[in-house]
Protein backbone atom coordinates (compact mmCIF):
# COMPACT_ATOMS: atom_id res chain seq x y z
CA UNK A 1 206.57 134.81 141.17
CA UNK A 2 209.59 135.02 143.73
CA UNK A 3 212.56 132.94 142.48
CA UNK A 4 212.68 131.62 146.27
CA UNK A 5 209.83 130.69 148.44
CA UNK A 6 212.13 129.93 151.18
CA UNK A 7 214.04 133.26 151.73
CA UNK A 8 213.19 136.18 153.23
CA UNK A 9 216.41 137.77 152.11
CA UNK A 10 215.79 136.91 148.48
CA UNK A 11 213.19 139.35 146.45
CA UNK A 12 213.53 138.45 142.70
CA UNK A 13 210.89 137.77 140.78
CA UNK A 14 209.82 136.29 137.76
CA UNK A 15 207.05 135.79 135.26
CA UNK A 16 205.25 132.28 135.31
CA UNK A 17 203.24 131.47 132.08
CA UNK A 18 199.78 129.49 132.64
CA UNK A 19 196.71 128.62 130.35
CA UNK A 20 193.70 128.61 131.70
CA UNK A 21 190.10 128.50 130.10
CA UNK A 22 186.66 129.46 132.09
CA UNK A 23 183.74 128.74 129.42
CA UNK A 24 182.67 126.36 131.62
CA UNK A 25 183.26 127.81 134.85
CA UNK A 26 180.32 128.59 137.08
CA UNK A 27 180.03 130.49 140.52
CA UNK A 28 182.46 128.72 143.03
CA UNK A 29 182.64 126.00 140.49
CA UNK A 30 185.64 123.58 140.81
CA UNK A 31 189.22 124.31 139.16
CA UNK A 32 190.74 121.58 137.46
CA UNK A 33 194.55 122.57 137.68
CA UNK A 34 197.53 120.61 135.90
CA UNK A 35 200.67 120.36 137.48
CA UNK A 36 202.91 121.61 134.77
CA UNK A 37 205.84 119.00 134.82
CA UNK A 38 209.42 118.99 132.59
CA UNK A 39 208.25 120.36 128.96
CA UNK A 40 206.56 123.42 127.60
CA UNK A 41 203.03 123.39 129.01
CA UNK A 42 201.20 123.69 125.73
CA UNK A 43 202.44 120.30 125.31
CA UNK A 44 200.50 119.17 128.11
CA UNK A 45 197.42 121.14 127.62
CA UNK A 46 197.38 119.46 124.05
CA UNK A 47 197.47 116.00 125.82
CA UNK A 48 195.38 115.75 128.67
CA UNK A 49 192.10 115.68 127.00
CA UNK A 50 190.73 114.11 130.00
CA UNK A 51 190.56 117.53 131.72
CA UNK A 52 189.13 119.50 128.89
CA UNK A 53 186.25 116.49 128.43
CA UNK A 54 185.05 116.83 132.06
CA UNK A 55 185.20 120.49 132.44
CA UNK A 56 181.53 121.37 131.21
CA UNK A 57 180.20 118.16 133.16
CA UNK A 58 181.56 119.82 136.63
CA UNK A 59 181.39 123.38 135.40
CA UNK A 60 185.24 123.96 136.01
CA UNK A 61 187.44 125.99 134.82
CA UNK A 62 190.76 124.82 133.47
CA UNK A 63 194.29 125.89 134.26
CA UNK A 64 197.84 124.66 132.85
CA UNK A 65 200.45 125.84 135.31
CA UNK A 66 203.82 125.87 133.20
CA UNK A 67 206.73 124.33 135.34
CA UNK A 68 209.76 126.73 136.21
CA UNK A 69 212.90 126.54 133.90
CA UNK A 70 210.36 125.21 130.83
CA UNK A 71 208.51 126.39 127.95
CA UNK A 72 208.46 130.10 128.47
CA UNK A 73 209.19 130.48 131.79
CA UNK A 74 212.83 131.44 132.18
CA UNK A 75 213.00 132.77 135.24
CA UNK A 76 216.51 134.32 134.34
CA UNK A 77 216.42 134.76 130.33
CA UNK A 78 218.46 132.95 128.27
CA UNK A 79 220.84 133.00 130.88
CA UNK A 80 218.53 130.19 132.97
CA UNK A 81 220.67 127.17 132.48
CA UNK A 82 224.07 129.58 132.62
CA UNK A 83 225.25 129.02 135.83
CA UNK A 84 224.92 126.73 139.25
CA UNK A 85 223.34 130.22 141.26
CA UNK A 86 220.45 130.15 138.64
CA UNK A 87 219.53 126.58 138.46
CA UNK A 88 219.92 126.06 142.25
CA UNK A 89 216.70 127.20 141.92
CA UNK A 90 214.79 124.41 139.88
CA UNK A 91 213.60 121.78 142.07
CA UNK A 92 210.04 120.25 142.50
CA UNK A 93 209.85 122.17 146.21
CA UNK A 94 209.96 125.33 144.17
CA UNK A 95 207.67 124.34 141.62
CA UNK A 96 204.91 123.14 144.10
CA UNK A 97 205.01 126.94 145.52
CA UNK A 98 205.04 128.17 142.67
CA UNK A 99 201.60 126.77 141.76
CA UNK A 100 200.54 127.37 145.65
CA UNK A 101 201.17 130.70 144.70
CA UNK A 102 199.40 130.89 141.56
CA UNK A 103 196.32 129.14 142.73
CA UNK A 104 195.89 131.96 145.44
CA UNK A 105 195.96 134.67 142.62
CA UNK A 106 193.41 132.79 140.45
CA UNK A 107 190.72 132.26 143.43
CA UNK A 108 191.14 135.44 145.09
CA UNK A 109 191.97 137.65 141.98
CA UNK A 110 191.97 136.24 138.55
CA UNK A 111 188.88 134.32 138.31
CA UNK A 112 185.60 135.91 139.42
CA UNK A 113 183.25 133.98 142.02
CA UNK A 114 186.38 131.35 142.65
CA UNK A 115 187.50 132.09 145.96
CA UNK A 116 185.39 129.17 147.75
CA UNK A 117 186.14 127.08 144.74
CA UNK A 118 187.15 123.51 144.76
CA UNK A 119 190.68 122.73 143.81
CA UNK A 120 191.67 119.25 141.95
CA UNK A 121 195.04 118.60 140.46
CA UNK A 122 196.07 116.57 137.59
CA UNK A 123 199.24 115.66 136.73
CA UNK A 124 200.95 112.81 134.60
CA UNK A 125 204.64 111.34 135.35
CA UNK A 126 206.67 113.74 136.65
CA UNK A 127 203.56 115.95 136.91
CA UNK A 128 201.89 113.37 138.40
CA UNK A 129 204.50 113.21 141.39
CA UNK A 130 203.66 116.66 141.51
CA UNK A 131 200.11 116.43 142.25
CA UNK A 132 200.40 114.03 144.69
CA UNK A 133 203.10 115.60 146.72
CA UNK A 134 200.60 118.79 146.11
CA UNK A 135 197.92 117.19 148.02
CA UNK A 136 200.58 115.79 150.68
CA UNK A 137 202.14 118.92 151.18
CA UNK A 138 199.36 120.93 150.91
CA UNK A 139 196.02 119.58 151.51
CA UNK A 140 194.72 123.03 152.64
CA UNK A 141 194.96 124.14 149.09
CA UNK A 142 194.14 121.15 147.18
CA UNK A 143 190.98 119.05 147.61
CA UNK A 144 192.25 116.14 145.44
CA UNK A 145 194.85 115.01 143.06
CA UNK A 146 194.78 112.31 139.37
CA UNK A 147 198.52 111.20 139.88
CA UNK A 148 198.65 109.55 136.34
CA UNK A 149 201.67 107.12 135.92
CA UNK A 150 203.50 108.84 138.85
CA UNK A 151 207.11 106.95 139.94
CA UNK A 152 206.73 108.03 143.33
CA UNK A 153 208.68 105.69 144.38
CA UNK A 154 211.25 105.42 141.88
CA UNK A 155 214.38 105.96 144.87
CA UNK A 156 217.26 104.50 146.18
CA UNK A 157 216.02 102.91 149.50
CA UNK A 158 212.52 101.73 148.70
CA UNK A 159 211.48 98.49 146.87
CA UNK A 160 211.45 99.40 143.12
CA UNK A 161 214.02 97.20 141.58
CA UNK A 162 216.60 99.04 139.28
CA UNK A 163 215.98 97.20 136.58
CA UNK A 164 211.61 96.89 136.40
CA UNK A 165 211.89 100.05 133.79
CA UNK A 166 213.42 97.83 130.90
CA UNK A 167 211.52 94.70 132.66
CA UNK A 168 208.26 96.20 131.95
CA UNK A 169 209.49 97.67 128.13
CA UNK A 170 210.58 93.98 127.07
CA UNK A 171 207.42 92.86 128.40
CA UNK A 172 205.41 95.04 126.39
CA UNK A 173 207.47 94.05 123.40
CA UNK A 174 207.20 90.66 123.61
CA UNK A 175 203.27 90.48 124.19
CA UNK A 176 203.12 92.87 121.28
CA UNK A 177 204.32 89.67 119.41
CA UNK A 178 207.99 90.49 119.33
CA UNK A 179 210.67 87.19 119.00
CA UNK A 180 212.99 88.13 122.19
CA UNK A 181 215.75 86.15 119.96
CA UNK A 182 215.62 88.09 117.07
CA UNK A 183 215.80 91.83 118.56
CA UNK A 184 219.05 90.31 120.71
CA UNK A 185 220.38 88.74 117.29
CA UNK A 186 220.32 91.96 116.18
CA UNK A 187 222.01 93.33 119.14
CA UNK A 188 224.71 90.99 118.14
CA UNK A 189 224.77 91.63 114.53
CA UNK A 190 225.49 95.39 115.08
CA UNK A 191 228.27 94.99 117.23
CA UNK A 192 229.99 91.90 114.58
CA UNK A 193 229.35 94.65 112.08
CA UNK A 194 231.13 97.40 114.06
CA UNK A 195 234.19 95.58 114.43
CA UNK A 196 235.49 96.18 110.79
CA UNK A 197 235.82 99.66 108.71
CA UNK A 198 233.28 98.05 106.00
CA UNK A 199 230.86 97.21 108.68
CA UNK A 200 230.82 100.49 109.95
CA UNK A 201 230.56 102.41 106.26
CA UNK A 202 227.55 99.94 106.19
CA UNK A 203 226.14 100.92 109.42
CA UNK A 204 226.77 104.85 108.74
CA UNK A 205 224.98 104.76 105.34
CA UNK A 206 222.06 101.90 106.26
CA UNK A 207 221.23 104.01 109.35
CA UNK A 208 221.80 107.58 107.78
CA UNK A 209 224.13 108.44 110.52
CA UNK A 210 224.92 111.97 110.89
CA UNK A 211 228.95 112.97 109.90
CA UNK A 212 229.16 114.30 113.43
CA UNK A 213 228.41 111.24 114.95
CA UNK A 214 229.71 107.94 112.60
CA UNK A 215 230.67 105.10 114.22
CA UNK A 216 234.64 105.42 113.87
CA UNK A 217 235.29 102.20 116.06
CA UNK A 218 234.15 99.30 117.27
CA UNK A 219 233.07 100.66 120.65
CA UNK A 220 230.69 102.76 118.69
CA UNK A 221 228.44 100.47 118.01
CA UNK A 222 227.53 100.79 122.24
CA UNK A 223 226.08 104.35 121.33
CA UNK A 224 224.07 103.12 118.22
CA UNK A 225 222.79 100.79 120.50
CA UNK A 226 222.17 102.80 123.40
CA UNK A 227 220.04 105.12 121.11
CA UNK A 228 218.09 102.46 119.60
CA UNK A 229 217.66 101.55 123.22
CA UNK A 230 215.78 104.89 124.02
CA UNK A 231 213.20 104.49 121.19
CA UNK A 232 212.11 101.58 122.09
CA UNK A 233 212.00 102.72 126.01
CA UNK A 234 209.84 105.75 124.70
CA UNK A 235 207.59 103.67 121.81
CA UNK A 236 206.71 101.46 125.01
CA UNK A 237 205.65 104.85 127.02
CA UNK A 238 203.24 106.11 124.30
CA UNK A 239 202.08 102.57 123.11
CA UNK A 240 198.62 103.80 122.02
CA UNK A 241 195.63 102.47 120.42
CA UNK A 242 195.61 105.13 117.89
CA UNK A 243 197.77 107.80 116.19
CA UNK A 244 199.51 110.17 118.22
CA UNK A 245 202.71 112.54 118.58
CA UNK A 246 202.98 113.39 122.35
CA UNK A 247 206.87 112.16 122.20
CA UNK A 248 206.76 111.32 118.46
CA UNK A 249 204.36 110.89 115.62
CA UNK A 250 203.67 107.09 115.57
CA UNK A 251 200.82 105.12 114.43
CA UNK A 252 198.71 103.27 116.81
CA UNK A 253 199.85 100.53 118.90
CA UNK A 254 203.06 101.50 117.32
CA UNK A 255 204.52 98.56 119.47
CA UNK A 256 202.79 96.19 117.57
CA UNK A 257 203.72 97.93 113.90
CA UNK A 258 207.88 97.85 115.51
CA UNK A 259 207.05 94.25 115.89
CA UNK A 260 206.29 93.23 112.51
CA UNK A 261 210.34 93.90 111.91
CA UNK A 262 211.63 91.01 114.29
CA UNK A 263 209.22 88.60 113.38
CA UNK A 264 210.76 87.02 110.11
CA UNK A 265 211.70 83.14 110.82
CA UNK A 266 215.07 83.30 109.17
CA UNK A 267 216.89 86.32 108.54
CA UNK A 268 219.76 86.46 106.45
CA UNK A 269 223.21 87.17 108.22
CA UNK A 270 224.16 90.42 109.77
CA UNK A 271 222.99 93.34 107.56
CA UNK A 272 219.52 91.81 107.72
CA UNK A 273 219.09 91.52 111.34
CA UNK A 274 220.83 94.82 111.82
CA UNK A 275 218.47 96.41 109.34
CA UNK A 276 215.37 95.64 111.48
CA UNK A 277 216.60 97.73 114.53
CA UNK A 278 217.25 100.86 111.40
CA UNK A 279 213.18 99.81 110.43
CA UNK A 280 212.44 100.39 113.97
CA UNK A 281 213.90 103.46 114.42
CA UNK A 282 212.77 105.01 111.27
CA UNK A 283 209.07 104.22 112.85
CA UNK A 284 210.03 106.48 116.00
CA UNK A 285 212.31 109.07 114.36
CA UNK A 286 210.18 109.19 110.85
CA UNK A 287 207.04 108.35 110.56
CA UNK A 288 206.40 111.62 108.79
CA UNK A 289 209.26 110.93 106.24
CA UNK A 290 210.82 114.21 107.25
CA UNK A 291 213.46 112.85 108.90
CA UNK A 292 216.87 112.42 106.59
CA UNK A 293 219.61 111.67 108.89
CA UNK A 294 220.38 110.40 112.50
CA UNK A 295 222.41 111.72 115.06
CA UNK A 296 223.28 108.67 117.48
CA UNK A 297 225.89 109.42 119.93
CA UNK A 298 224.84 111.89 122.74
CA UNK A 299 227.64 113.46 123.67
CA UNK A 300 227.67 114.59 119.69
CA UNK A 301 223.73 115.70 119.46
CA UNK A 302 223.01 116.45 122.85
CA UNK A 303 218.85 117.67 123.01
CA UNK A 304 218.12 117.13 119.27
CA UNK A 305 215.80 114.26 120.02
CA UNK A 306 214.56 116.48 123.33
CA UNK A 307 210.61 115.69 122.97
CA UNK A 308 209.12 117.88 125.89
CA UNK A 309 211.08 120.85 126.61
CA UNK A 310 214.77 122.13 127.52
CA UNK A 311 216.99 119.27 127.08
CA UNK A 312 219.00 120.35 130.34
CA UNK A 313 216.16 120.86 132.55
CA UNK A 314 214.90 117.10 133.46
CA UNK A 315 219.18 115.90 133.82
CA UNK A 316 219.89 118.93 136.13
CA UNK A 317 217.02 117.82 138.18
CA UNK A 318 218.19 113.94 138.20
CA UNK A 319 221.38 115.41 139.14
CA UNK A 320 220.32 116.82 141.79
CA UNK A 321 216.69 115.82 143.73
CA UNK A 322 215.49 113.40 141.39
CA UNK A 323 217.84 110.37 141.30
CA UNK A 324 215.94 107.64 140.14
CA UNK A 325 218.23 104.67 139.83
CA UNK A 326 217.80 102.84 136.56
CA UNK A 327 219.94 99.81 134.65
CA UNK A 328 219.35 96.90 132.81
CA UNK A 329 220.02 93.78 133.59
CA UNK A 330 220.25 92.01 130.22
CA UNK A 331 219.24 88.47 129.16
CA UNK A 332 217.34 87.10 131.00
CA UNK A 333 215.50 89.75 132.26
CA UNK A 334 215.33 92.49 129.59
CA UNK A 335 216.41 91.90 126.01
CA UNK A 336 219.43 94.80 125.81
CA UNK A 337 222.73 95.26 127.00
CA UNK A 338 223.65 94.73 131.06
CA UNK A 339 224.69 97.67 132.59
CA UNK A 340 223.24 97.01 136.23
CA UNK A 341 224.50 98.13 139.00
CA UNK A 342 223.31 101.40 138.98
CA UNK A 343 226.15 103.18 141.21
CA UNK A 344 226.05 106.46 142.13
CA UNK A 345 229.73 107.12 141.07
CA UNK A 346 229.50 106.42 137.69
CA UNK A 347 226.17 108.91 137.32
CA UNK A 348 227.88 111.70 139.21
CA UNK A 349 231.10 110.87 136.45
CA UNK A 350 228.11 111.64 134.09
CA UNK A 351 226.41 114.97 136.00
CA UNK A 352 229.87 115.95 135.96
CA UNK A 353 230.29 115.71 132.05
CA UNK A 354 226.94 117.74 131.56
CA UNK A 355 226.80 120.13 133.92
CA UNK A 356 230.46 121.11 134.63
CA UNK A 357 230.25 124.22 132.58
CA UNK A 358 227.94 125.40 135.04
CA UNK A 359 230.22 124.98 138.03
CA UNK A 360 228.64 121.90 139.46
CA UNK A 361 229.74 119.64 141.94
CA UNK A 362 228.56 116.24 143.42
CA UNK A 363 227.88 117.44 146.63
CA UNK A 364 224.57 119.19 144.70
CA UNK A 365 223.23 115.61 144.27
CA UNK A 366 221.12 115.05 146.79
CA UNK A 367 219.92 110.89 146.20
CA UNK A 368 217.39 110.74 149.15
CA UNK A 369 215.88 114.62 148.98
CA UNK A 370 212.56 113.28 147.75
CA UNK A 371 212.02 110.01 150.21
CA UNK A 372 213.06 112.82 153.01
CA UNK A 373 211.03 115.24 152.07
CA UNK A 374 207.69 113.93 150.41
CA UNK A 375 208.34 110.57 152.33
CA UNK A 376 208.29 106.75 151.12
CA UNK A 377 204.67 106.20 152.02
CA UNK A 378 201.78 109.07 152.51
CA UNK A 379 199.87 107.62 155.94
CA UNK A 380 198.09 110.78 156.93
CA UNK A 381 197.17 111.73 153.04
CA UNK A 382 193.68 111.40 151.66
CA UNK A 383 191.74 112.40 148.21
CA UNK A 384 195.01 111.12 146.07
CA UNK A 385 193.89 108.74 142.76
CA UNK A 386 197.09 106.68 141.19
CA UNK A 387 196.78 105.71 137.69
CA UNK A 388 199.08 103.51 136.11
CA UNK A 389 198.92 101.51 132.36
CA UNK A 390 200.30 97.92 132.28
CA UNK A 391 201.97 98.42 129.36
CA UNK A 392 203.90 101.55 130.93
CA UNK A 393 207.90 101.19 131.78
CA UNK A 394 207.22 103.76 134.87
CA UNK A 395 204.18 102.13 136.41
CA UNK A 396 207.14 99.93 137.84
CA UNK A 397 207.51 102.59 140.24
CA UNK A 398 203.57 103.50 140.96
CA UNK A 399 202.28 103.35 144.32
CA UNK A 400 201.00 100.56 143.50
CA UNK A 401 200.64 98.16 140.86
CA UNK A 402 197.64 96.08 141.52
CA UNK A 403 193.91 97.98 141.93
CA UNK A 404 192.94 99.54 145.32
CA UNK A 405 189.33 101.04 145.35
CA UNK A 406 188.67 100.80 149.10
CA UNK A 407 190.18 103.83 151.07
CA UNK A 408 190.71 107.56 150.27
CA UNK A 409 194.18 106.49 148.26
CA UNK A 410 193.20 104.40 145.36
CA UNK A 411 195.04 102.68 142.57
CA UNK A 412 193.54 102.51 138.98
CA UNK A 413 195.25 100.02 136.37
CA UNK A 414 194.91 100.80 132.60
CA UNK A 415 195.34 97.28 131.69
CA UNK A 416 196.27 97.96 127.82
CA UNK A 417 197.42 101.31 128.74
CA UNK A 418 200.54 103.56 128.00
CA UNK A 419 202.25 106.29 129.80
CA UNK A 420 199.14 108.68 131.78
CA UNK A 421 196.81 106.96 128.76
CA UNK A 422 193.81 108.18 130.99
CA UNK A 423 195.08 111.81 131.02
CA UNK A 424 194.38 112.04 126.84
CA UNK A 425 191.37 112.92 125.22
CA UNK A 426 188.53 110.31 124.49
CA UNK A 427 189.16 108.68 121.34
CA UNK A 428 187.30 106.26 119.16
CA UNK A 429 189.38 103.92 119.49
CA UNK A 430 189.79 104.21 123.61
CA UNK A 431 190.23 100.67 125.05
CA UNK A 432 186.91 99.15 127.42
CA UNK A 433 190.02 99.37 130.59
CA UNK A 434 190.81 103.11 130.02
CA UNK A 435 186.63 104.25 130.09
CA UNK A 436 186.58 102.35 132.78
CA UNK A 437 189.22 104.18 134.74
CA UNK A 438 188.18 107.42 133.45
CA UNK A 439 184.68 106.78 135.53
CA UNK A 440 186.13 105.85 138.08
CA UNK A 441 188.29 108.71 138.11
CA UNK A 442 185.27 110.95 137.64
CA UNK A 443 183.55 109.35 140.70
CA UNK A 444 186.37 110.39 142.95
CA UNK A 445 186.65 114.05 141.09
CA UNK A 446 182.71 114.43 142.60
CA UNK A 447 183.11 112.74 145.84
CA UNK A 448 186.17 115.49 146.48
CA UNK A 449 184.00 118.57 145.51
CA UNK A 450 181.34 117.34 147.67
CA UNK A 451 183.21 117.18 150.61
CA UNK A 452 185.07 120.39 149.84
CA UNK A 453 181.52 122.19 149.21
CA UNK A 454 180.49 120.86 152.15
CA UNK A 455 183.55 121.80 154.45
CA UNK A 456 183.82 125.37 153.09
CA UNK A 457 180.39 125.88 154.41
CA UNK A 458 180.92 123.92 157.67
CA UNK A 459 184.19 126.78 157.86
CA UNK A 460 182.29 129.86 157.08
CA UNK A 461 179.13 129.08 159.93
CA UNK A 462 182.06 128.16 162.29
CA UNK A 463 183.89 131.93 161.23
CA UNK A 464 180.86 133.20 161.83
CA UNK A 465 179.63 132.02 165.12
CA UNK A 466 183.58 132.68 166.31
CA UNK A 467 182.59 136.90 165.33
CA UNK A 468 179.75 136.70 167.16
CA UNK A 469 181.21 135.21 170.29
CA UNK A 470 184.11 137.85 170.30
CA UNK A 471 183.53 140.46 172.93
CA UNK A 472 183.59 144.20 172.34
């Protein structure tokens, strides 16, 4: 694969790893190809059951594309995340060529019979952008595109408020059955606790805090905070209705379980209400029981809670093309701390203290690259589905977050669903919302090969009549 797409000065290449199964794959039958996004792709491939379920119904063959600067595809070694010169080259532009690239060698040379075949993309968050912008930017090559919880619009300049990610997690909380005033009394009970030395032993040993990262002073109790913060962020992403470990291992409707902590009418004093927030993290972090300490400040443990892939790879791209304001707002609103505004100063300060081994600077930020380039709203694009759950933090930043069926760009809502919940594997268990969706999505999968079918053919007679016509 060439390390640039976008010089013709620049001929290094690299080696992109993919996954791709044919058992169901008939002559010029469709491809069903997943737009590897910011993790190792056998990650994905193990959660997007959706695509494997369909396959033998549409006689596809399936393909995981593996994004660069993840999993197993270095493009420079080891020495990848080294240096600005090498990671200049991981952006989403790149990527999409990438798979451009990739999906000509599988049509034309890897998979047999495949060269009129009909392309469909599926992709989930991040990879869900992907697809999308696939079909935007290049709707000669793809025929249609499952955006599953995709923040398109999750940019400085449009209408997403900063603050709907944490809106949307206290909202799932709370009609999970959590009491909004006992998760803040806990809040406060931490940070009365932190204020003394035996507060803080307490804290260390209650929460098994690794000796790297103890709370040493009162301001500590911010990063304990902050972490228990994130797991309940991610718990409200993979809220499902039955076991699973895409992020985590967690039980079903793990929400719910987290829930059962904050619930208790009258908690006695600080070290009780402080000890549900250590509950709830031991459900994220341990659910196996495997887990014996906790590292809690990230400047100390930096990537040891990384769930999908290199723990550099996602910040260097929100440092760069992907800034996606984000803050809370606090009580009212959201039941943590307030640190709205979101200002870009403060999160270049913190690109700065990640990436400054690497020699970067803040002109590499780049906040409006992806309303420039992919654009704030898609008015010639067609063929595009956009899932989102209602129980999702990100679906604050969907295309939409109502139903549209009319048109050729719909939106799906997973009304009891979690982060790209229509993406997994049918389950037992599924919710009545998420089959729904899945038909629906299936509908649109066969309207798009029809119409590709039928185009391909309407191309080849028109080739053909064009030979005929030319003189000799």
């Amino acid at each position: 694969m060439p390390i640039d797409h976008f010089s013709f000065t620049n001929n290094i290449t690299f080696r992109l790893r993919y996954l791709i199964n044919t058992e169901s794959f008939k002559s010029n039958g469709p491809i069903f190809f997943y737009t590897g996004n910011e993790g190792d792709v056998e990650g994905f491939a193990k959660n997007t059951g959706f695509m494997w379920d369909i396959a033998p119904e549409f006689s596809a063959a399936v393909v995981f594309a593996e994004h660069r600067f993840y999993g197993k595809t270095q493009p420079f070694g080891n020495n990848s995340y080294a240096k600005v010169a090498n990671l200049g080259y991981l952006s989403s532009e790149q990527a999409l060529a990438d798979f451009v690239e990739l999906i000509n060698y599988l049509k034309n040379e890897r998979i047999p019979f495949a060269k009129n075949s009909p392309l469909i993309v599926f992709g989930g968050s991040y990879g869900g952008m992907l697809a999308a912008w696939m079909r935007t930017k290049y709707p000669h090559v793809v025929d249609g595109a499952i955006a599953a919880s995709a923040p398109v619009f999750w940019f400085r300049n449009s209408h997403i408020p900063e603050d709907i990610f944490d809106r949307i997690v206290t909202r799932t909380f709370v009609n999970s059955g959590c009491s909004l005033k006992n998760i803040l009394a806990a809040w406060r009970s931490i940070q009365l606790l932190a204020k003394t030395d035996n507060g803080r032993t307490w804290l260390n040993n209650k929460f098994k805090i690794e000796e790297k990262s103890k709370l040493i002073e009162e301001s500590d109790a911010k990063a304990l905070i902050g972490f228990a913060k994130e797991a309940m962020e991610s718990m409200a992403m993979v809220d499902y209705p039955y076991e699973a470990d895409f992020l985590s291992p967690l039980p079903g409707w793990p929400v719910k379980e987290a829930c059962k902590f904050f619930n208790k009418a009258n908690l006695n004093g600080d070290k009780e209400s402080a000890e549900q927030i250590y509950k709830l993290l031991n459900l994220y972090y341990n659910s196996t029981g495997k887990t014996e300490t906790l590292c809690v400040k990230p400047d100390k443990c930096s990537g040891a809670y990384a769930a999908l892939g290199d723990p550099l790879g996602w910040p260097w791209q929100a440092c760069t093309e992907m800034v996606m304001p984000q803050c809370s707002s606090g009580p009212p609103n959201d039941f943590f701390l307030k640190d709205c505004p979101f200002t870009l100063d403060k999160f270049t300060q913190d690109c700065l203290a990640t990436f400054n081994y690497t020699g970067y600077t803040p002109g590499l930020m780049r906040p409006d690259f992806v309303i420039n380039n992919y654009g704030s709203r898609f008015p010639t694009a067609t063929n595009i589905v956009f899932s989102n759950g209602y129980l999702d933090p990100w679906s604050g930043g969907g295309w939409r977050l109502y139903p549209t069926t009319k048109g050729t760009l719909v939106s799906l809502i997973v009304e009891d669903g979690a982060h790209h919940y229509d993406l997994r594997g049918s389950h037992p268990n599924d919710t009545s919302s998420v089959k729904e969706v899945r038909n629906l999505e299936k509908l649109h999968i066969s309207r798009w090969i029809r119409e590709a079918k039928r185009a391909n053919k309407r191309h080849l007679k028109i080739s053909k009549k064009n030979v005929n016509k030319v003189p000799f």
